[in-house]
Protein backbone atom coordinates (compact mmCIF):
# COMPACT_ATOMS: atom_id res chain seq x y z
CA UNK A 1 2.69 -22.82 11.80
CA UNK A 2 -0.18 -20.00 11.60
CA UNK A 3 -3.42 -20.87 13.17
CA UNK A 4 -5.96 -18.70 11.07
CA UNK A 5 -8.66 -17.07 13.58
CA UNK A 6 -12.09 -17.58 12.07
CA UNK A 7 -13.91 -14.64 12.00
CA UNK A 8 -17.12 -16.18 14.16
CA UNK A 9 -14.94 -16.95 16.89
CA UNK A 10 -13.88 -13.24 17.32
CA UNK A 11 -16.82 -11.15 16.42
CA UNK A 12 -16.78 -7.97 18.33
CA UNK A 13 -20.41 -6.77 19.40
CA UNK A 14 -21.97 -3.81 17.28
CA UNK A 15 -22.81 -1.78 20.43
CA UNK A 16 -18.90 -2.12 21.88
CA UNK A 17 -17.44 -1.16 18.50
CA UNK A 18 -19.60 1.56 17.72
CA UNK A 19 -18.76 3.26 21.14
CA UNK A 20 -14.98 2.61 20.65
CA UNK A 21 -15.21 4.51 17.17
CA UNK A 22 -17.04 7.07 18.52
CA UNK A 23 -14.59 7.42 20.77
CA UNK A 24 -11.68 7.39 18.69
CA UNK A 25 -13.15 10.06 16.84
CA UNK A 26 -12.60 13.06 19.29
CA UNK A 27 -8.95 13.43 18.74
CA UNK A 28 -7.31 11.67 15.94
CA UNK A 29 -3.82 11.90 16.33
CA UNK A 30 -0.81 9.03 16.18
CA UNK A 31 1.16 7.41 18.50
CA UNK A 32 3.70 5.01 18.37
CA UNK A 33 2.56 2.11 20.66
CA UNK A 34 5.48 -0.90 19.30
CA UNK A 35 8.10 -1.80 17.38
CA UNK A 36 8.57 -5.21 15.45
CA UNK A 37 11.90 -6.51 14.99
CA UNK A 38 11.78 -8.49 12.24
CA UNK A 39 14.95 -10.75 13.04
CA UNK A 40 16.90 -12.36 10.01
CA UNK A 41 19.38 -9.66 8.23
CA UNK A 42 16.53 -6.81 10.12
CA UNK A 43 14.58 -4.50 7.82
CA UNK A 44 16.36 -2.12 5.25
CA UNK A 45 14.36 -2.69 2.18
CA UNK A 46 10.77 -3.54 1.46
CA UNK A 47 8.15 -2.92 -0.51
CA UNK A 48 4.08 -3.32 -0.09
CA UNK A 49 2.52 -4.38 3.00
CA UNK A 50 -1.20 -5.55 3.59
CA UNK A 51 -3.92 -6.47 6.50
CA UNK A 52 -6.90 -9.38 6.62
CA UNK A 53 -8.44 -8.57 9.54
CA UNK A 54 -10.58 -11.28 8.77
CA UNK A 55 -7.58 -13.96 10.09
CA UNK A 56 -5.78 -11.74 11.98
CA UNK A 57 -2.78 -11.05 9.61
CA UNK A 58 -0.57 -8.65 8.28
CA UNK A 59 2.36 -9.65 5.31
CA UNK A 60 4.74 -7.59 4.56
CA UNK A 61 7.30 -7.78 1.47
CA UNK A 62 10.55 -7.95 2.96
CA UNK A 63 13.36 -7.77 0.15
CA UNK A 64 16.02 -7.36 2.91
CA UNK A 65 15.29 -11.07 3.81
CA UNK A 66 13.76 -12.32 0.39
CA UNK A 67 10.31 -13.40 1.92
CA UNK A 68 7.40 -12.41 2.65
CA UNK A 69 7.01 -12.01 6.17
CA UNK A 70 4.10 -13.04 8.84
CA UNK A 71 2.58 -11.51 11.43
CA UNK A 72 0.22 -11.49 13.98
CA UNK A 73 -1.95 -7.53 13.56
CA UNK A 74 -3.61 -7.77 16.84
CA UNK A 75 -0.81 -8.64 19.10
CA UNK A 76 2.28 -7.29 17.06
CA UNK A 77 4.22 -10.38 16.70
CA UNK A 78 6.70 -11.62 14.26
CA UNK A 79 5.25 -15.23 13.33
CA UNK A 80 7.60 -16.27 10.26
CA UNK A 81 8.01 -15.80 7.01
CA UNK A 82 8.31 -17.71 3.61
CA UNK A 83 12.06 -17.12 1.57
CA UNK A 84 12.44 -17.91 -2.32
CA UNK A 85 12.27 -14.54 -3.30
CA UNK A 86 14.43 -12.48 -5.51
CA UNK A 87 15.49 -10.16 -2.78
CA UNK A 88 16.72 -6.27 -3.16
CA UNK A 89 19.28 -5.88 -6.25
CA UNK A 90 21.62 -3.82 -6.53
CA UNK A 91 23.05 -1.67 -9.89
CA UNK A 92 26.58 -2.42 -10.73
CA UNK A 93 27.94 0.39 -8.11
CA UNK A 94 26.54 -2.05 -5.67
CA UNK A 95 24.62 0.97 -4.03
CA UNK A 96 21.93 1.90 -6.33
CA UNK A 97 18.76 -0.29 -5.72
CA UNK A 98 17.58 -1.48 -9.07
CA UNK A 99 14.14 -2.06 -8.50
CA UNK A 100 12.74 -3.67 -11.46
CA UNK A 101 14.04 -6.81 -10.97
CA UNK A 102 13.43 -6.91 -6.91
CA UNK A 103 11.39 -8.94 -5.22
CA UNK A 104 8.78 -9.42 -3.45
CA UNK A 105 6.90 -5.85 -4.38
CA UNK A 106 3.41 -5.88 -4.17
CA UNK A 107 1.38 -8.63 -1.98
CA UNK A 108 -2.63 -9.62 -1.47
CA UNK A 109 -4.41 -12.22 0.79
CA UNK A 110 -6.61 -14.40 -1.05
CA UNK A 111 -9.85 -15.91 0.56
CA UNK A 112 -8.12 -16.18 3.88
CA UNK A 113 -6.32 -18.83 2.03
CA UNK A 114 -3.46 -17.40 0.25
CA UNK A 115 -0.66 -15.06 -0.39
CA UNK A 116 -0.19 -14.05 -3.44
CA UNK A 117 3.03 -11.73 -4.04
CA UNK A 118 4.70 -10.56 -7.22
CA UNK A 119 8.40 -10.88 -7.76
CA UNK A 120 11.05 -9.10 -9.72
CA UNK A 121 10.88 -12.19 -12.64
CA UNK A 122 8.09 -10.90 -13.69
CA UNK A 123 6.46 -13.88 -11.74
CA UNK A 124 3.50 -13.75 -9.43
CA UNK A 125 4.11 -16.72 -6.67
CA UNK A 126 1.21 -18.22 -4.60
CA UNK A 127 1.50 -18.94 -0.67
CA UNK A 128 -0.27 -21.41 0.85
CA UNK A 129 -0.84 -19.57 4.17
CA UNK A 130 -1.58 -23.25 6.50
CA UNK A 131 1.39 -25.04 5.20
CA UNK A 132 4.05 -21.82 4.84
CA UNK A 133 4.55 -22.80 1.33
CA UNK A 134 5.35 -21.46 -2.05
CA UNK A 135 2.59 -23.69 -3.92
CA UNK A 136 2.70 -22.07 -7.40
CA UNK A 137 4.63 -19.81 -9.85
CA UNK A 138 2.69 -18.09 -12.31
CA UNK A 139 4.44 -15.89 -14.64
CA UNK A 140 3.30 -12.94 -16.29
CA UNK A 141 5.58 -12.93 -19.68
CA UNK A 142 7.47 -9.61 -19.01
CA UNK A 143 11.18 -8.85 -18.07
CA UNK A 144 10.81 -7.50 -15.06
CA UNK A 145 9.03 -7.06 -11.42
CA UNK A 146 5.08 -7.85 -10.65
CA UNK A 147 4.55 -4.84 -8.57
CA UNK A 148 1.12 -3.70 -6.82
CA UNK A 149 -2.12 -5.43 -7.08
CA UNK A 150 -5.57 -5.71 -6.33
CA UNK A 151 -8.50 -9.11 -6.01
CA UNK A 152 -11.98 -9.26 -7.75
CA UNK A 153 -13.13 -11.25 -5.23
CA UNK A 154 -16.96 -11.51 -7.37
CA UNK A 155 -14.85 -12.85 -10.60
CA UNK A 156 -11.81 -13.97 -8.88
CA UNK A 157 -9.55 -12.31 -11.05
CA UNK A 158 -6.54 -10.72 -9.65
CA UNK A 159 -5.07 -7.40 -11.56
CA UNK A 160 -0.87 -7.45 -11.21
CA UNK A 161 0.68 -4.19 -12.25
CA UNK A 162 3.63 -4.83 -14.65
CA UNK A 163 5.06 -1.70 -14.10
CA UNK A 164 8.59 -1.81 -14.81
CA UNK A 165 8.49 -2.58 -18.40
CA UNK A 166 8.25 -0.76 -20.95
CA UNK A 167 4.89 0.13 -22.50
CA UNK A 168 3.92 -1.18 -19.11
CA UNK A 169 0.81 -3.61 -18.77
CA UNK A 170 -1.80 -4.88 -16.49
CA UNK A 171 -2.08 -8.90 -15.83
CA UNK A 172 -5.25 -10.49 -15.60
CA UNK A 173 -5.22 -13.60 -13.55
CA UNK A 174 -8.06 -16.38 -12.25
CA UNK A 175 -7.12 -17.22 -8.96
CA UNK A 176 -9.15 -20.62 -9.11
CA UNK A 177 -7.30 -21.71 -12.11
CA UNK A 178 -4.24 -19.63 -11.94
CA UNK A 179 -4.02 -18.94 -15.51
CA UNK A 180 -3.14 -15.69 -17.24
CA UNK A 181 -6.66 -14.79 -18.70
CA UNK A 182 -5.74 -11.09 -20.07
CA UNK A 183 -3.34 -8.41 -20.69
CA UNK A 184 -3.77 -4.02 -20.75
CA UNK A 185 -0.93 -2.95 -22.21
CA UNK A 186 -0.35 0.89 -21.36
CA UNK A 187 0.82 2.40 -24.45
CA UNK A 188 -1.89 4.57 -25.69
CA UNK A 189 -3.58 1.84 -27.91
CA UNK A 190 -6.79 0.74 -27.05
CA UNK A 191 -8.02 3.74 -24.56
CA UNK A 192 -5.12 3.54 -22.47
CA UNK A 193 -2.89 6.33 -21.37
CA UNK A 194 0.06 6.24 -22.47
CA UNK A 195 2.32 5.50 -19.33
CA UNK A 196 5.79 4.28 -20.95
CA UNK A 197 7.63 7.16 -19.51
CA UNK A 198 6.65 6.31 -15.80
CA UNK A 199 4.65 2.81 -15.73
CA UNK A 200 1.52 2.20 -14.00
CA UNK A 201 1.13 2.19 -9.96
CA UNK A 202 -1.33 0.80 -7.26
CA UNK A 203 -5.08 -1.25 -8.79
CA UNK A 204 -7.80 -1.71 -6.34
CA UNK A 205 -11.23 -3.24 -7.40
CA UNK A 206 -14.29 -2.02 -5.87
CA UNK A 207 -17.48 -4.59 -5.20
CA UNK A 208 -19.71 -1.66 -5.47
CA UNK A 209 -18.85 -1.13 -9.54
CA UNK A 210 -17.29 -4.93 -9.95
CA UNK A 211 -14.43 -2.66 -11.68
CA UNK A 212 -10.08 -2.19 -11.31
CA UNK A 213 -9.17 1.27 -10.76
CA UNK A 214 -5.53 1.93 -11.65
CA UNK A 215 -2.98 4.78 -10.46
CA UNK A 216 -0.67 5.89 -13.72
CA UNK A 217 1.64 8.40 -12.69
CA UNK A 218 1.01 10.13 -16.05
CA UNK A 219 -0.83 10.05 -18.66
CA UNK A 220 1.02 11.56 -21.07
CA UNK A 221 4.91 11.18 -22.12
CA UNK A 222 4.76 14.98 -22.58
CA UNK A 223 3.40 16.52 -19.54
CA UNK A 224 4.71 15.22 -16.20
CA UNK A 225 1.80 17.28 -14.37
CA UNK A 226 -0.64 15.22 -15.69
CA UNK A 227 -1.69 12.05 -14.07
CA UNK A 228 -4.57 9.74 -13.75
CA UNK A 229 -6.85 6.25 -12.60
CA UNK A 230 -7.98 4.52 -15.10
CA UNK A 231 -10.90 2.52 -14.87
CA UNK A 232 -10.94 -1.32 -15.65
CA UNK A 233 -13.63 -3.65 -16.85
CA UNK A 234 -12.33 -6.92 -15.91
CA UNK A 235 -15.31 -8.50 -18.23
CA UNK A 236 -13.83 -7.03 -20.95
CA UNK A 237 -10.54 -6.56 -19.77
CA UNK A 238 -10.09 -3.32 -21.68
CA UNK A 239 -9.96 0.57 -20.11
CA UNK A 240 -12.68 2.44 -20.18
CA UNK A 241 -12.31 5.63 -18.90
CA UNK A 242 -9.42 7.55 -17.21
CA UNK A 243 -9.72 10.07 -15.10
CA UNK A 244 -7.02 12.96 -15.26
CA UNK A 245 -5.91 14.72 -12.08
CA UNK A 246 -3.20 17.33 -11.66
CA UNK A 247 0.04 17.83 -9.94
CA UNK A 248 0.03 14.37 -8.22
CA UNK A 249 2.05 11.85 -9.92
CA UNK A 250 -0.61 8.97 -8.74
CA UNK A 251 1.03 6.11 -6.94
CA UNK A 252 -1.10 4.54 -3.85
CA UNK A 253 -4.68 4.52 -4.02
CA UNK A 254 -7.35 3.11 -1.36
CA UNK A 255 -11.03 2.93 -1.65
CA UNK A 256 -12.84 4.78 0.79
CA UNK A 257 -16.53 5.80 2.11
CA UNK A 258 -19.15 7.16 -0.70
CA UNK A 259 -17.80 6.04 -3.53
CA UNK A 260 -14.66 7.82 -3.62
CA UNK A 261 -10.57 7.06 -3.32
CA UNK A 262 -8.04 8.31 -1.78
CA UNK A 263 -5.07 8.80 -4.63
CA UNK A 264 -1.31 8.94 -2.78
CA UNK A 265 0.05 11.45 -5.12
CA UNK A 266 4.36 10.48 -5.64
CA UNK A 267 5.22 13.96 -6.86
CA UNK A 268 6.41 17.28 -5.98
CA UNK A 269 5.11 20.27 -8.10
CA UNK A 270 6.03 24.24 -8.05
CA UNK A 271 1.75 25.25 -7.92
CA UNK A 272 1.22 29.00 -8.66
CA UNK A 273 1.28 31.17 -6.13
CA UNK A 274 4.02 29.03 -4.58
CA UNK A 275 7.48 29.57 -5.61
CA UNK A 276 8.81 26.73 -4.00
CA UNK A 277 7.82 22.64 -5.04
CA UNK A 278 4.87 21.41 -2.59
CA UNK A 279 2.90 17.82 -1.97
CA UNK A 280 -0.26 16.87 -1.99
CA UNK A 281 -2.63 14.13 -1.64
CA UNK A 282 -6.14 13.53 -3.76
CA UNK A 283 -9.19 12.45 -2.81
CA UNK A 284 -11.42 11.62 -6.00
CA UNK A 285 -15.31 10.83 -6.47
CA UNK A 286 -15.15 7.38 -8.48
CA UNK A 287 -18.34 8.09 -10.34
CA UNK A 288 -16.97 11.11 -12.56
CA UNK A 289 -12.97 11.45 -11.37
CA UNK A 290 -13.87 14.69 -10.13
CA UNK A 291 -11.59 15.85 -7.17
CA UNK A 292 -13.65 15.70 -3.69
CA UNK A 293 -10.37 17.33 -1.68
CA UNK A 294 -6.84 18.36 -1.73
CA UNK A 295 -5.13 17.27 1.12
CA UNK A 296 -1.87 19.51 1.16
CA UNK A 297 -0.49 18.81 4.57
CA UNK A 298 0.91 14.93 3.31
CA UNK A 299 2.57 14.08 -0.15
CA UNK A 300 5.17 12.51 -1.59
CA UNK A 301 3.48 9.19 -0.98
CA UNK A 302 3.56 5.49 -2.15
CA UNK A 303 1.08 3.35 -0.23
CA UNK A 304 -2.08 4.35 1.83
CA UNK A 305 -4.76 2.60 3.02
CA UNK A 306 -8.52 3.37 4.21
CA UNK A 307 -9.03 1.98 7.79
CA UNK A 308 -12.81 1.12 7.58
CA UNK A 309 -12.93 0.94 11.90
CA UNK A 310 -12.10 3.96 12.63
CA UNK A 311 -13.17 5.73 8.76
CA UNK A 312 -10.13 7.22 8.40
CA UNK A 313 -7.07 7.20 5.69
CA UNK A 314 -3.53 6.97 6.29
CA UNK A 315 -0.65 7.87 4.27
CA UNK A 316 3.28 6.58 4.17
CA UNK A 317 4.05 10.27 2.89
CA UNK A 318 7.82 9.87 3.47
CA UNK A 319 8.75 12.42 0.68
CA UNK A 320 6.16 15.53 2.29
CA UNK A 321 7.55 18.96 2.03
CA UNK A 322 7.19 21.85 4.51
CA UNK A 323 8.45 24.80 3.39
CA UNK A 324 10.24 23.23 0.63
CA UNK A 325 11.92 20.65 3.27
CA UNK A 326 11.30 16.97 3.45
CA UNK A 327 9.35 16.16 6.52
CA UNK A 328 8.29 12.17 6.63
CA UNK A 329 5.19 11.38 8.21
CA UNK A 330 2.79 9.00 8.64
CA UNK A 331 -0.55 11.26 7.47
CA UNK A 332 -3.78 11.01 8.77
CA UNK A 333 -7.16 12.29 7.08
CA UNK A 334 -10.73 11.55 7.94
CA UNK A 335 -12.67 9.93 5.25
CA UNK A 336 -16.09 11.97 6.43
CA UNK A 337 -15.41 15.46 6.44
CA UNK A 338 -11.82 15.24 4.60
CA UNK A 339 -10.03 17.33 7.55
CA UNK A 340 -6.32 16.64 7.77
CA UNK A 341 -6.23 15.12 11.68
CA UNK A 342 -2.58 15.05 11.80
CA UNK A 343 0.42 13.89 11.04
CA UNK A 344 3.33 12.07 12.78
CA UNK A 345 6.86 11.78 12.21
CA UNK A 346 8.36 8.62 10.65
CA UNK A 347 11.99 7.81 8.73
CA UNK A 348 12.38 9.08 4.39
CA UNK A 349 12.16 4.56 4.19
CA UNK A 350 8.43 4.75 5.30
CA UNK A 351 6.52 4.35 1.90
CA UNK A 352 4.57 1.36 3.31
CA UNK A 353 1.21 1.26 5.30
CA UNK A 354 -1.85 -1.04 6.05
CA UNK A 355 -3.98 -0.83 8.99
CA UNK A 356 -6.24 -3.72 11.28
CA UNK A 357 -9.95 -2.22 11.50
CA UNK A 358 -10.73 -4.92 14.55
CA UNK A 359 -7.42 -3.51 16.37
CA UNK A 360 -6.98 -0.58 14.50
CA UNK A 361 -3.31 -0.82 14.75
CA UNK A 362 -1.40 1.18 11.71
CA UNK A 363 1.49 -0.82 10.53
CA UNK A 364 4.69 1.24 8.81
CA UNK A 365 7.66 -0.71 8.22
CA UNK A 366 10.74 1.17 8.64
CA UNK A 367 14.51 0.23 6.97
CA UNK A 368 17.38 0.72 8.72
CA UNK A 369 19.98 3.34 7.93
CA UNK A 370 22.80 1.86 6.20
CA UNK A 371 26.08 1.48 8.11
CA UNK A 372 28.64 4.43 7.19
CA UNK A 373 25.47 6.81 6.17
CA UNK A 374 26.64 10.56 7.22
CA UNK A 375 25.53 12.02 10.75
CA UNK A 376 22.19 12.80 10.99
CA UNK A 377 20.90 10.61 7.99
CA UNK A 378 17.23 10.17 8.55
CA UNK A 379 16.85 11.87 11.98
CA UNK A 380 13.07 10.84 13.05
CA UNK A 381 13.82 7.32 11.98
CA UNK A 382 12.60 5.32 15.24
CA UNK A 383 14.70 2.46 14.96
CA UNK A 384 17.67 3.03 12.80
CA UNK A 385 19.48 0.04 13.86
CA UNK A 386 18.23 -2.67 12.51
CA UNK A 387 15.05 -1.26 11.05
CA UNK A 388 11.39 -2.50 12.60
CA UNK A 389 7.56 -2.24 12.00
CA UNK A 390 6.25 0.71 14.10
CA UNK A 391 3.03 0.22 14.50
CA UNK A 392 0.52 3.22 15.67
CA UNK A 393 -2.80 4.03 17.74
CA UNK A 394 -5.00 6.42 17.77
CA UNK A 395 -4.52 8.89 20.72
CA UNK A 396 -7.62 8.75 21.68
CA UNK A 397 -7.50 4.85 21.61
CA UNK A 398 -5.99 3.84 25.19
CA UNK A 399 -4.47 1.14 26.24
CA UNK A 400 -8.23 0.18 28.72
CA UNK A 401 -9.73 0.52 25.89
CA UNK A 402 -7.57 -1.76 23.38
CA UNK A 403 -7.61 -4.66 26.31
CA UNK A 404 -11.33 -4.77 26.41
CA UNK A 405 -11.91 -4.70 22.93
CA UNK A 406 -9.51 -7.55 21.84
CA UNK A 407 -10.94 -9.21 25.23
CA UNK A 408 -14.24 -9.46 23.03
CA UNK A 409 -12.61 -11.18 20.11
């Protein structure tokens, strides 16, 4: 079973980690240091990934095996992984994913204590990280998948996205109880956008405001430009504001440094003077919605994540275009001065990233490419056999460096 590291036993002196970020700071570019092989039927679908650096963890929702899957973020190691999920269905062509009802999708760590991961039965099922077992099944009363969400850890109230029905709706659950204590629906009612069209994407909750910020890829049913987070108050469990932003088609969102997010932006959109569709990323002030920076080398995102050890953001932009061509990429911006550091190539499955701020290891799953896919399917794909977990350094993090640092866990 998985021995969780207590965080006193590791602590890693101020004067050591300051000097390592420092460090890492001088040239912030990616490299692939590992590769994961996940065993079981390997890695061809998955969904949301995420990091406690607090136990040294990182879960992963594997659909290709039905679990959620286990492992170890400092040392990149499969540990296990915990079955009874729905799995990745198919459409009747037997091709087509058919996402709504797939399983597990989005996935949280709980007080060092728990998974909890949402499934396509419109259930949200609790894992009992000491004893590797499904302990609970709470379900949210819709038809289809839990996807992405985010932990009040002040009220202890976790926010599921329902986004595959239709008006979509945000769950309200006590994690102490495990009770359904609220419901947003997304319809239009009530100060919500209405998101019906598209559903409603990644929450987080921030302990500065004690409020849910939610990505909705658009705000209104007609005009697909338009996007937006709206803002949550989980004491009243109502919306109460939404901020608009354009040409983004919100889906991942991470909280970053001063107050502000980092919004993954899903879409492609033809932006006078171009003439051809670009990408972008967004990078928002939370106190007004006003837009801090446009990051236009990385788009076409799902997840991202704000590594708080090294203060930088990274981005599964799998769907990025150059010069109107997809170019997949694992993006990286700093958080301080909102330059663009680089990007690296990854595989069009990468829509999945979470980071380690004690190891600062980046992890992107990666799916395999299907067996009779055309020559040249998915050319950067890094493992394309059996699919994997690359997981990426800094460059300027070597591999001295990395030993002594762990070496002061």
């Amino acid at each position: 079973m998985y021995k969780i590291r207590h965080a006193a036993g590791w602590a890693i002196p101020m004067m050591v980690l300051a000097g390592y970020a420092g460090h890492a700071r001088a040239d912030e570019h990616m490299v692939l240091v590992d590769m994961i092989d996940v065993g079981g039927n390997g890695l061809g679908t998955f969904d949301i990934s995420f990091v406690d650096p607090k136990i040294d963890l990182y879960v992963l929702s594997d659909r290709t095996n039905a679990s959620v899957d286990f492992f170890d973020a400092s040392d990149d190691t499969f540990i296990g992984r915990v079955a009874g999920f729905a799995g990745q269905k198919f459409a009747a062509d037997g091709v087509t994913a058919n996402n709504t009802i797939s399983g597990p999708d989005g996935v949280t760590i709980i007080n060092g204590k728990e998974v909890w991961a949402g499934d396509g039965d419109s259930t949200v099922k609790v894992i009992d990280i000491a004893s590797f077992q499904i302990v609970d099944t709470i379900s949210t009363g819709g038809k289809f998948r839990c996807d992405e969400m985010a932990w009040d850890s002040a009220d202890h109230i976790l926010a599921v996205a329902n986004n595959a029905d239709a008006p979509p709706f945000v769950t309200l659950i006590n994690t102490d109880t495990r009770k359904v204590v609220g419901k947003i629906v997304f319809d239009g009612t009530n100060g919500t956008p209405d998101a019906t069209l598209t559903g409603i994407e990644q929450p987080q909750w921030s302990p500065k405001t004690g409020l849910f910020y939610v990505s909705v890829p658009q705000i209104f049913p007609t005009d697909p430009t338009q996007g937006g987070i709206s803002v949550i108050d989980p004491s009243t469990m109502t919306v109460i504001a939404t901020y608009p932003v354009s040409n983004c088609s919100p889906a991942g969102l991470t909280l970053g440094p001063r107050h502000e997010a980092m919004i993954g932006c899903s879409g492609a959109f033809v932006v006078p003077p171009n003439t051809v569709a670009t990408t972008q990323s967004i990078i928002i002030n939370l106190d007004n919605g006003d837009v801090v920076a446009n990051i236009t080398q990385a788009g076409g995102n799902d997840e991202v994540w704000f590594d708080n050890g090294t203060q930088h953001y990274y981005l599964a932009a799998r769907s990025t275009l150059t010069a109107g061509k997809v170019t997949p990429i694992l993006g990286t911006v700093d958080a301080r001065t909102y330059a663009y550091d680089s990007g690296v190539s990854t595989s069009t499955t990468a829509h999945s990233v979470a980071a380690d701020r004690v190891s600062h290891h980046v992890f992107v799953p990666i799916g395999f490419v299907p067996p009779g896919s055309p020559a040249g399917t998915d050319p950067t794909n890094p493992c394309p056999t059996h699919g994997c977990i690359a997981v990426y350094l800094p460059s300027s993090i070597d591999d001295d460096d990395l030993g002594t640092l762990m070496a002061k866990r």
